[in-house]
C-alpha atoms as a PDB file:
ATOM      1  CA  UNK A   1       7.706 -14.604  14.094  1.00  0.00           C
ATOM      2  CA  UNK A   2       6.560 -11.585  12.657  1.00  0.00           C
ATOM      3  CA  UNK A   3       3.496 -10.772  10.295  1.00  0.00           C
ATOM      4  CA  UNK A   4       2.742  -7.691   8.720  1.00  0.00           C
ATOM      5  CA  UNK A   5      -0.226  -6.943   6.738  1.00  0.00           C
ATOM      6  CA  UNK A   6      -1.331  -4.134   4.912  1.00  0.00           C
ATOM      7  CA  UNK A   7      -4.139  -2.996   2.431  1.00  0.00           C
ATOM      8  CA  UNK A   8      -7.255  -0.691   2.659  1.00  0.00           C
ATOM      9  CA  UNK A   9     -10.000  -0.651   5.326  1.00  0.00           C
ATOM     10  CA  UNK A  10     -12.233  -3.406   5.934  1.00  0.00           C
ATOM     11  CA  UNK A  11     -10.093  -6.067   3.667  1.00  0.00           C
ATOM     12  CA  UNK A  12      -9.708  -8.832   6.113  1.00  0.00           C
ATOM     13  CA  UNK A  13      -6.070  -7.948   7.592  1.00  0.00           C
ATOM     14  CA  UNK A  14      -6.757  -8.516  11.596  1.00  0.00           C
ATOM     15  CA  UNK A  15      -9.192 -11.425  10.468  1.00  0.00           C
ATOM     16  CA  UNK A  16      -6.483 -12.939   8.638  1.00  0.00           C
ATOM     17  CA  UNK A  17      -3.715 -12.518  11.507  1.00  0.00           C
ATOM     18  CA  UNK A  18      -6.225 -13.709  14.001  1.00  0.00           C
ATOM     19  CA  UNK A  19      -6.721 -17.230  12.147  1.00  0.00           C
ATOM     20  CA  UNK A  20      -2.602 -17.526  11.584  1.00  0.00           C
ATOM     21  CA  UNK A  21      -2.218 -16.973  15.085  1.00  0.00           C
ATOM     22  CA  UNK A  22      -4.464 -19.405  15.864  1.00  0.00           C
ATOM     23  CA  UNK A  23      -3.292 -21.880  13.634  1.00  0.00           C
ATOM     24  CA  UNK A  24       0.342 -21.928  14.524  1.00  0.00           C
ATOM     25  CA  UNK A  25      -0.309 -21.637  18.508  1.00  0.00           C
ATOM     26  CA  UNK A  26      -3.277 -24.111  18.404  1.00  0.00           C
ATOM     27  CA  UNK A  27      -2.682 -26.801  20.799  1.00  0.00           C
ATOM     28  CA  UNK A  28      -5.383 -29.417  19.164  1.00  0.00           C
ATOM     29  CA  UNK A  29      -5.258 -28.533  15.205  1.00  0.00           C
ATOM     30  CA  UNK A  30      -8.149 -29.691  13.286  1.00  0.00           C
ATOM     31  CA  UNK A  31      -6.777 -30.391   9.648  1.00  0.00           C
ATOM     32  CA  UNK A  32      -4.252 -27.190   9.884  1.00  0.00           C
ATOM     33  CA  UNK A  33      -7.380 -25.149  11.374  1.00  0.00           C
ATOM     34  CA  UNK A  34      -7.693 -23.742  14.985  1.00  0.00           C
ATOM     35  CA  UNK A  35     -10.260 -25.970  17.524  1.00  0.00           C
ATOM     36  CA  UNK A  36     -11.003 -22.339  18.634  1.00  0.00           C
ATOM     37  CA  UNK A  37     -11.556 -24.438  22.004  1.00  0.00           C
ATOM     38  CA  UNK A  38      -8.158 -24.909  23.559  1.00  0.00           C
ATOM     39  CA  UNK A  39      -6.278 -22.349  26.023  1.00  0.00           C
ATOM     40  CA  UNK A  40      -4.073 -20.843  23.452  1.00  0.00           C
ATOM     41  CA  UNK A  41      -6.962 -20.234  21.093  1.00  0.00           C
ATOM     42  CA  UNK A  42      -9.432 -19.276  23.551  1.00  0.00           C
ATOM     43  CA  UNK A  43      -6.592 -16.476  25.116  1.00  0.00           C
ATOM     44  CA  UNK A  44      -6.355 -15.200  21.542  1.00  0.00           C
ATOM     45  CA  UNK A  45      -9.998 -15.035  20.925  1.00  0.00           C
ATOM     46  CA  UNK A  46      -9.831 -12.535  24.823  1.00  0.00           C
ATOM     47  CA  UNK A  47      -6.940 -10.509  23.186  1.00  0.00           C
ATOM     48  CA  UNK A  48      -4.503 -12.079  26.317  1.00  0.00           C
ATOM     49  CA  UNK A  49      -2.423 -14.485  24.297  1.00  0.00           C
ATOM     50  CA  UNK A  50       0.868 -12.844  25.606  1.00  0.00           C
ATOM     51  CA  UNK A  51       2.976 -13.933  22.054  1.00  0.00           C
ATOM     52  CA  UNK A  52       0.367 -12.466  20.061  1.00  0.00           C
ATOM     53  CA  UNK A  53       0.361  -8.595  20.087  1.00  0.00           C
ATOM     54  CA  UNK A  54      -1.868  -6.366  17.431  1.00  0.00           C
ATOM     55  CA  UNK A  55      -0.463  -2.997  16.401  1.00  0.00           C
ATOM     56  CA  UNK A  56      -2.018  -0.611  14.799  1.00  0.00           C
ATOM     57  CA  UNK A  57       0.281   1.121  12.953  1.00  0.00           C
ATOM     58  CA  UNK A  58      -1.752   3.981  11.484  1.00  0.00           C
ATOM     59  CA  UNK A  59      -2.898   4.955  15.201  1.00  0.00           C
ATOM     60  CA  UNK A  60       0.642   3.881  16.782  1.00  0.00           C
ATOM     61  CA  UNK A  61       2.980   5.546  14.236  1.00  0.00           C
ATOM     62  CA  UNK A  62       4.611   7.617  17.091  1.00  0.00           C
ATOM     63  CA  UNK A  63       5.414   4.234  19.837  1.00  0.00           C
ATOM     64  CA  UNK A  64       6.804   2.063  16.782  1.00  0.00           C
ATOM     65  CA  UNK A  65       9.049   4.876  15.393  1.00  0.00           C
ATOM     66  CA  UNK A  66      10.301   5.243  19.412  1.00  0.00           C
ATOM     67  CA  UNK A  67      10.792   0.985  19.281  1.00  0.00           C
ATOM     68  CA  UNK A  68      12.584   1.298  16.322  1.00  0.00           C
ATOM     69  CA  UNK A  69      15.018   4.051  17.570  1.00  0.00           C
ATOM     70  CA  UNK A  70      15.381   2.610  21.022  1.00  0.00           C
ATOM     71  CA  UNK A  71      15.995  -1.078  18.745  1.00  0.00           C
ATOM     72  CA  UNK A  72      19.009   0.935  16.574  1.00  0.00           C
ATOM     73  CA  UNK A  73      20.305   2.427  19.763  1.00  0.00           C
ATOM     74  CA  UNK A  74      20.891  -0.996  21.594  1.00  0.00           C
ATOM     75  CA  UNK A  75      22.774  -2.210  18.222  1.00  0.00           C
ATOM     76  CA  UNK A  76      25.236   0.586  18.142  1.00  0.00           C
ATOM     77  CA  UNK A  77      25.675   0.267  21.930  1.00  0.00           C
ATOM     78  CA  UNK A  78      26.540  -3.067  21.299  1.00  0.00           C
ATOM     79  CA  UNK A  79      29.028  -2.629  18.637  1.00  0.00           C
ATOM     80  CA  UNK A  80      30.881   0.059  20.205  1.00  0.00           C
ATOM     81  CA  UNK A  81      31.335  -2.212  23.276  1.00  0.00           C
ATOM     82  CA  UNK A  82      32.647  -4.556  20.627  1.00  0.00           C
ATOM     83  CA  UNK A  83      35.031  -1.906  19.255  1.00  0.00           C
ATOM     84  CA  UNK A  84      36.138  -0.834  22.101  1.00  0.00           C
ATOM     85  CA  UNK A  85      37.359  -4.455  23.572  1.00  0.00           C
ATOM     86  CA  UNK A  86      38.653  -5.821  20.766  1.00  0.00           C
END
């Protein structure tokens, strides 16, 4: 799953993402909110939850623009190879 958010400074965004992530990877749920206690929400809390990644895209412009080049790349790779053997 992806989530973007977007909006001004200081509006909540990472908050907000933070306390999603939470909730869906939670491992003990308390009424739909995060115990905040278990592995998964403890590694998220340490930034080392491996499925949850933060991007800043103001200050990473450059890397996702490379990702989304080397992404388009490995589709028309694939559907030449598809041309090609069919």
């Amino acid at each position: 799953m992806h989530t973007f958010f977007s909006g001004p400074r200081g509006t909540g965004k990472t908050t907000t993402a933070r306390i999603l992530a939470k909730a869906l990877n939670c491992k003990n749920p308390l009424d739909f909110n995060p115990c905040n206690e278990c592995e998964n929400c403890v590694s998220i809390n340490k930034n080392s939850f491996i499925d949850v990644i933060e991007l800043d895209a103001a200050s990473n412009r450059g890397v996702l623009m490379k990702l989304e080049i080397y992404v388009i790349q490995q589709i028309i790779c694939q559907y030449m190879a598809i041309i090609k053997y069919t």
